[in-house]
Protein backbone atom coordinates (compact mmCIF):
# COMPACT_ATOMS: atom_id res chain seq x y z
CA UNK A 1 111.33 110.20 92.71
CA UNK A 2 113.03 108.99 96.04
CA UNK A 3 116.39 108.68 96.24
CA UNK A 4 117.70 104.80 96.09
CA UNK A 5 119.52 103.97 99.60
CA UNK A 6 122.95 102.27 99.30
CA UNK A 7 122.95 98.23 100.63
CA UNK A 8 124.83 99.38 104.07
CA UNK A 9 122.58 101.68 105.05
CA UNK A 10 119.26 99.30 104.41
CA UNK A 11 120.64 97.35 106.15
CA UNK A 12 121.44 99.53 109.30
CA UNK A 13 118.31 101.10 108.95
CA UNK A 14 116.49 97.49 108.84
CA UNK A 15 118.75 96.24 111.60
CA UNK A 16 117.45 98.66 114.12
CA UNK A 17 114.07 98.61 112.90
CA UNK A 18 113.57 95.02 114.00
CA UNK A 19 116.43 96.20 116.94
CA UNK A 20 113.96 98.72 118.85
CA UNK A 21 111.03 97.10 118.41
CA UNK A 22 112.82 93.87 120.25
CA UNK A 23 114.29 95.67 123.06
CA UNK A 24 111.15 97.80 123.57
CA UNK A 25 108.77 95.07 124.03
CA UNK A 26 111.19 93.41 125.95
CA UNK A 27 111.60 96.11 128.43
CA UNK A 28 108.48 96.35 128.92
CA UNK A 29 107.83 92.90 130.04
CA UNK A 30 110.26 93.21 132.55
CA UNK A 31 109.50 96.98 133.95
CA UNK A 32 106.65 96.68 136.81
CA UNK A 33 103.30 98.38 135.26
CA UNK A 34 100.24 98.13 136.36
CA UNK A 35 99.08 96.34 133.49
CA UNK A 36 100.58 93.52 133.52
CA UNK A 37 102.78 93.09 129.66
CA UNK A 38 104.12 89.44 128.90
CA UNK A 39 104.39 88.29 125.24
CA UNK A 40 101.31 87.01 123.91
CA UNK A 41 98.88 88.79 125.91
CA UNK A 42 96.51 91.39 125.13
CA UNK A 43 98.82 94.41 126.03
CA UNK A 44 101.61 93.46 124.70
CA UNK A 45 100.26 92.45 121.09
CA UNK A 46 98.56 96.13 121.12
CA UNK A 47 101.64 98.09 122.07
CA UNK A 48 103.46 95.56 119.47
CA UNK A 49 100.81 96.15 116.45
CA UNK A 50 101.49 100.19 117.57
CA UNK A 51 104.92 99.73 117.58
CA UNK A 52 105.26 98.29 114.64
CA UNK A 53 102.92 100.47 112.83
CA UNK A 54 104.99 103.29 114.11
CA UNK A 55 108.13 102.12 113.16
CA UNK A 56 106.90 101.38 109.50
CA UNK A 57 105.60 105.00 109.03
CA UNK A 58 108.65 106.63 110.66
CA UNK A 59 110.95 104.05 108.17
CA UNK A 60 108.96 104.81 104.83
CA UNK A 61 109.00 108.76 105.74
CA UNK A 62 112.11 108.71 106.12
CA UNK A 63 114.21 105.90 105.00
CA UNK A 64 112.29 104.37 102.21
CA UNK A 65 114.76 104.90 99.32
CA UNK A 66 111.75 103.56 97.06
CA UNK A 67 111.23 100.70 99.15
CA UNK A 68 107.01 100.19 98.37
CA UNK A 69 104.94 100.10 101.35
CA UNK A 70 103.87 97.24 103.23
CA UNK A 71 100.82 99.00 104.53
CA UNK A 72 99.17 99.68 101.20
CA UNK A 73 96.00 97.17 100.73
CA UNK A 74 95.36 96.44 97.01
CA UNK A 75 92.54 94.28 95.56
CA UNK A 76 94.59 91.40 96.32
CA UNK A 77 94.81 92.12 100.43
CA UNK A 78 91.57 90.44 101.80
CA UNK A 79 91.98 87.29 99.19
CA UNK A 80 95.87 86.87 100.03
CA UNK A 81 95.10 87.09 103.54
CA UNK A 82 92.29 84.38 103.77
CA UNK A 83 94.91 82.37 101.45
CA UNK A 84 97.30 82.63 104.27
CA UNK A 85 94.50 81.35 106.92
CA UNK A 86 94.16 78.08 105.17
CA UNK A 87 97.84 77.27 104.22
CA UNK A 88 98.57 78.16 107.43
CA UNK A 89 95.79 76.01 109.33
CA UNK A 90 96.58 73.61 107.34
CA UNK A 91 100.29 73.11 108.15
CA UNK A 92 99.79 73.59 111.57
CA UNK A 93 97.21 71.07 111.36
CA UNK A 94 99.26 68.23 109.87
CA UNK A 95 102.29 69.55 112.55
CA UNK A 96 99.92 68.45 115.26
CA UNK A 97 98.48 65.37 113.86
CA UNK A 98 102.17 64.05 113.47
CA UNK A 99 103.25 65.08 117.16
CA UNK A 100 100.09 63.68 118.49
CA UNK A 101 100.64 60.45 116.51
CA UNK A 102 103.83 60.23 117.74
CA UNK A 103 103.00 61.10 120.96
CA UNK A 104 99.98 59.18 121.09
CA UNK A 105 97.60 61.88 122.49
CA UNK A 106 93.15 61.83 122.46
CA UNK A 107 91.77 64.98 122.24
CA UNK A 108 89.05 65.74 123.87
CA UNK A 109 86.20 68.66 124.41
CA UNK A 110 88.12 70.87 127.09
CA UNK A 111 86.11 71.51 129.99
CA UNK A 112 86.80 74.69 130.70
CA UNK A 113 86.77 76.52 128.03
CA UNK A 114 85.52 79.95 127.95
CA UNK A 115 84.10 82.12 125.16
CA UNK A 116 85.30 85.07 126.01
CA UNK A 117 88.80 84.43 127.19
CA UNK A 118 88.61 82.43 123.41
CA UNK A 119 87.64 85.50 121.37
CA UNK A 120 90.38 87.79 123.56
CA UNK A 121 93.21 85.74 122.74
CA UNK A 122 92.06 85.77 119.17
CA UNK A 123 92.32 89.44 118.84
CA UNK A 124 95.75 89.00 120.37
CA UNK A 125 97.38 86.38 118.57
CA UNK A 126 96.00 88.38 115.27
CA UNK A 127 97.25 91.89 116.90
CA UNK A 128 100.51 90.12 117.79
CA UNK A 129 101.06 88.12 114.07
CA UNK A 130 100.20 91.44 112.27
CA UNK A 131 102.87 93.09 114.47
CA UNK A 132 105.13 90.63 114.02
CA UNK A 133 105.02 90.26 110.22
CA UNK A 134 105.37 94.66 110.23
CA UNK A 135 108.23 94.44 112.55
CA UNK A 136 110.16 91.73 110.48
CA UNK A 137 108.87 91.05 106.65
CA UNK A 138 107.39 94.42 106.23
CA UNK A 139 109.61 97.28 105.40
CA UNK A 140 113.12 95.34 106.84
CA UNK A 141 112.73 92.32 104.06
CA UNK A 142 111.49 94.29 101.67
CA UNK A 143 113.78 97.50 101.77
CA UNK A 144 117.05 94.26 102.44
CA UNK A 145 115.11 92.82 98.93
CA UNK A 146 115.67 96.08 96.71
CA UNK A 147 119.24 94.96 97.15
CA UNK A 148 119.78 91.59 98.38
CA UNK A 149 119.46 88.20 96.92
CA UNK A 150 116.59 86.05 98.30
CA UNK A 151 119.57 84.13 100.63
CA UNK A 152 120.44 86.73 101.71
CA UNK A 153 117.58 88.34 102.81
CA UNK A 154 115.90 85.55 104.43
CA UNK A 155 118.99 84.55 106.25
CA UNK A 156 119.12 87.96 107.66
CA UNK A 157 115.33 89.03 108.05
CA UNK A 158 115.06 85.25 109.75
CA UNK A 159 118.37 85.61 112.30
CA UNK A 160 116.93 88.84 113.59
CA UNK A 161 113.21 87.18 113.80
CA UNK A 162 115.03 84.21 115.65
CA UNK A 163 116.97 86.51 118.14
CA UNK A 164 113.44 87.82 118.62
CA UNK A 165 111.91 84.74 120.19
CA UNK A 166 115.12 84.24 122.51
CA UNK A 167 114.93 87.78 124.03
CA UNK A 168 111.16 86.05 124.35
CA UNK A 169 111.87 82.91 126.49
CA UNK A 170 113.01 80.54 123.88
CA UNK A 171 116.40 78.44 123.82
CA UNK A 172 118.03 79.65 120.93
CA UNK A 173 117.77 75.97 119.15
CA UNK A 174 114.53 75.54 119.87
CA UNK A 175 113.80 78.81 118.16
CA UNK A 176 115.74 78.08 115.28
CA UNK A 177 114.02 75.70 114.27
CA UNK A 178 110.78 76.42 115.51
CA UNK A 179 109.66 79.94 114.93
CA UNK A 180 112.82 79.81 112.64
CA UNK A 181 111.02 77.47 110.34
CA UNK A 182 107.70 79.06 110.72
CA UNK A 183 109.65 82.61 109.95
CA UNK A 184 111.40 81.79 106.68
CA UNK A 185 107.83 80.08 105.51
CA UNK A 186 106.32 83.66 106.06
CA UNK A 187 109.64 85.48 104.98
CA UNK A 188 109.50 83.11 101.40
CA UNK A 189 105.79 84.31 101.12
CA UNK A 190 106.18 88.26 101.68
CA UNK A 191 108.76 88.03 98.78
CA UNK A 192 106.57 85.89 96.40
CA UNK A 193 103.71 88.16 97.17
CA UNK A 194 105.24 91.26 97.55
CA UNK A 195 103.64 92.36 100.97
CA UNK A 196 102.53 90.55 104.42
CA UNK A 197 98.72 89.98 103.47
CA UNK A 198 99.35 86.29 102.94
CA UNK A 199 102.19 85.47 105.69
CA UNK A 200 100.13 87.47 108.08
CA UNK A 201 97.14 85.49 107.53
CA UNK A 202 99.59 82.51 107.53
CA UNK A 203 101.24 83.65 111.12
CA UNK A 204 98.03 84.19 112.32
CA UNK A 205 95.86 81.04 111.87
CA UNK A 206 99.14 78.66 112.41
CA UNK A 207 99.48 80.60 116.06
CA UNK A 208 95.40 80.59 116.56
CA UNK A 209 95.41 76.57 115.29
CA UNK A 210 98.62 75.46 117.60
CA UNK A 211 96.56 77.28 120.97
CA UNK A 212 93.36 76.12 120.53
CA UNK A 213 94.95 72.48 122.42
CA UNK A 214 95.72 73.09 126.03
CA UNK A 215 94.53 73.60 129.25
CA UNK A 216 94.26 77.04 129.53
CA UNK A 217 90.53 78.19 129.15
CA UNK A 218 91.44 79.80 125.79
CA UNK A 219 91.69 76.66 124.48
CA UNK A 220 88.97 74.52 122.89
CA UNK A 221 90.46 71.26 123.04
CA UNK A 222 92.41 69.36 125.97
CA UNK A 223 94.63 65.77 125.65
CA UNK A 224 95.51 63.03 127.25
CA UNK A 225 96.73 59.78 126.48
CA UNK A 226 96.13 56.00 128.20
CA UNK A 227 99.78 55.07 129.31
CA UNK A 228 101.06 54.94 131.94
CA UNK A 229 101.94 57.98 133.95
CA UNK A 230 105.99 57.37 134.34
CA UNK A 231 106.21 57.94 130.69
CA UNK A 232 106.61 61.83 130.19
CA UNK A 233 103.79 62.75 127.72
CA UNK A 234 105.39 66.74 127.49
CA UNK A 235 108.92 65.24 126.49
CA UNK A 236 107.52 62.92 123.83
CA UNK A 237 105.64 66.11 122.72
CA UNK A 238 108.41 68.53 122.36
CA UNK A 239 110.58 65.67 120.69
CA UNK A 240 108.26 64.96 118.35
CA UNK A 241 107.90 68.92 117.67
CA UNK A 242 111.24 68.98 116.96
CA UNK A 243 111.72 66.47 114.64
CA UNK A 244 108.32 67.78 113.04
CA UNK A 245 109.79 71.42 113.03
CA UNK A 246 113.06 70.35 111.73
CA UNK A 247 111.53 68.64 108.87
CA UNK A 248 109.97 71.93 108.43
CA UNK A 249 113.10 74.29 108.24
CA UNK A 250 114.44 71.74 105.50
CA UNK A 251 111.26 71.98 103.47
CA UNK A 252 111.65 76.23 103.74
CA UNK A 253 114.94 76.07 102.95
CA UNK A 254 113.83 73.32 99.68
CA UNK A 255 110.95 75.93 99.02
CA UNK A 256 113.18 78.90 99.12
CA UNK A 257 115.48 77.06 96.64
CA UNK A 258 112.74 76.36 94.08
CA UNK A 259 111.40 79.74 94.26
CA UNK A 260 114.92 81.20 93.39
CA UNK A 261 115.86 78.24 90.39
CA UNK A 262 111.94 79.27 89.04
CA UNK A 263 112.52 82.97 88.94
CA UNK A 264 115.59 82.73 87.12
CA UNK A 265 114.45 80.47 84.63
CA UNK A 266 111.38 83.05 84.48
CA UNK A 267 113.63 85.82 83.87
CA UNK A 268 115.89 83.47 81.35
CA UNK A 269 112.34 82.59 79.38
């Protein structure tokens, strides 16, 4: 039987888990290659999905102090994962109706759109969510779990996740409660389920649902609204994603409470 770790050292061990794979992806979007590697592109979400596989071998070889393995399908997998999909979509979904409500927005059929650039950047936002959920509710949350309260874990798995989409471009309070939100969602799930089937699924169709509006040629729809132009359609959008995401981290943080009054009562029973 594997030897249990002490608290301090999951958490060191969990800390720079999450630590290299941050600073490696982010060195390598700003070292000249001839690929070019920027988060969110092809590249990058394979070296991350590598990475993070990597990472999660190396960790339960060495480190796992009977921490179970994140990487294990069960009969379960394929179900919790298409689970994920629609609770995902579907939040996302309501997200955008709200901002372009507020916003006032049409959508339309986007011109441009391209098959092919469509069914690339689904392989990467999927490559890049199952990464993502490896990297930071896959061994760290659960091996922070075998001795941490549910607070605690998802205040430290989610701090490290947010610190994540800074060194990516974010502002740090647009991140907190953005991919914050979004992260202790997934975080709340990968407990409850005990593995990242579901939150992956989750990550993924919540990412693939938010990109399909734009006007890149990924993206299947375009908007516009009939105001006039002095009014700044991107600010009413990112204010109304804020409030929307707010509303969001307070709902997580509701969710995670329930969860945590349920189990004890579960235990009490």
């Amino acid at each position: 039987m594997t030897p249990s770790l002490p608290f301090g050292r999951r958490l060191l061990v969990s800390l720079l888990f999450m630590l290299i794979f941050t600073l490696v992806l982010f060195i390598l979007t700003k070292v000249g290659l001839p690929i070019q590697i920027r988060h969110g592109n092809m590249p990058y979400a394979i070296i991350a999905a590598v990475l993070a596989f990597g990472l999660t071998l190396v960790a339960n070889r060495w480190w796992s102090g009977g921490t179970p393995s994140t990487l294990r399908p069960d009969g379960q997998t394929l179900y919790r994962f298409l689970m994920g999909m629609i609770i995902g979509a579907v939040i996302a979904l309501l997200l955008m109706w709200f901002i372009g409500k507020y916003a006032g927005v049409k959508i339309h059929r986007n011109p441009i759109f391209n098959p092919i650039a469509f069914a690339s950047g689904c392989g990467a936002i999927f490559l890049l969510a199952w990464a993502e959920e490896m990297a930071f509710r896959g061994y760290p949350l659960a091996s922070v779990r075998m001795n941490a309260s549910v607070w605690t874990t998802q205040a430290f798995i989610g701090v490290c996740f947010v610190l994540y989409q800074v060194a990516n471009g974010w502002a740090f309070q647009d991140a907190l409660v953005g991919p914050g939100a979004w992260g202790l969602i997934f975080g709340l799930t990968a407990i409850r389920t005990g593995g990242i089937a579901q939150s992956t699924g989750m990550h993924f169709a919540a990412n693939l649902t938010q990109s399909i509006i734009g006007t890149s040629q990924f993206a299947f729809f375009s908007m516009s609204r009939d105001i006039p132009t002095i009014d700044a359609l991107g600010d009413d959008i990112h204010r109304a994603g804020a409030w929307s995401q707010l509303v969001m981290f307070i709902v997580a943080l509701v969710l995670t409470s329930l969860y945590i009054r349920r189990s004890k009562s579960a235990k009490a029973s």
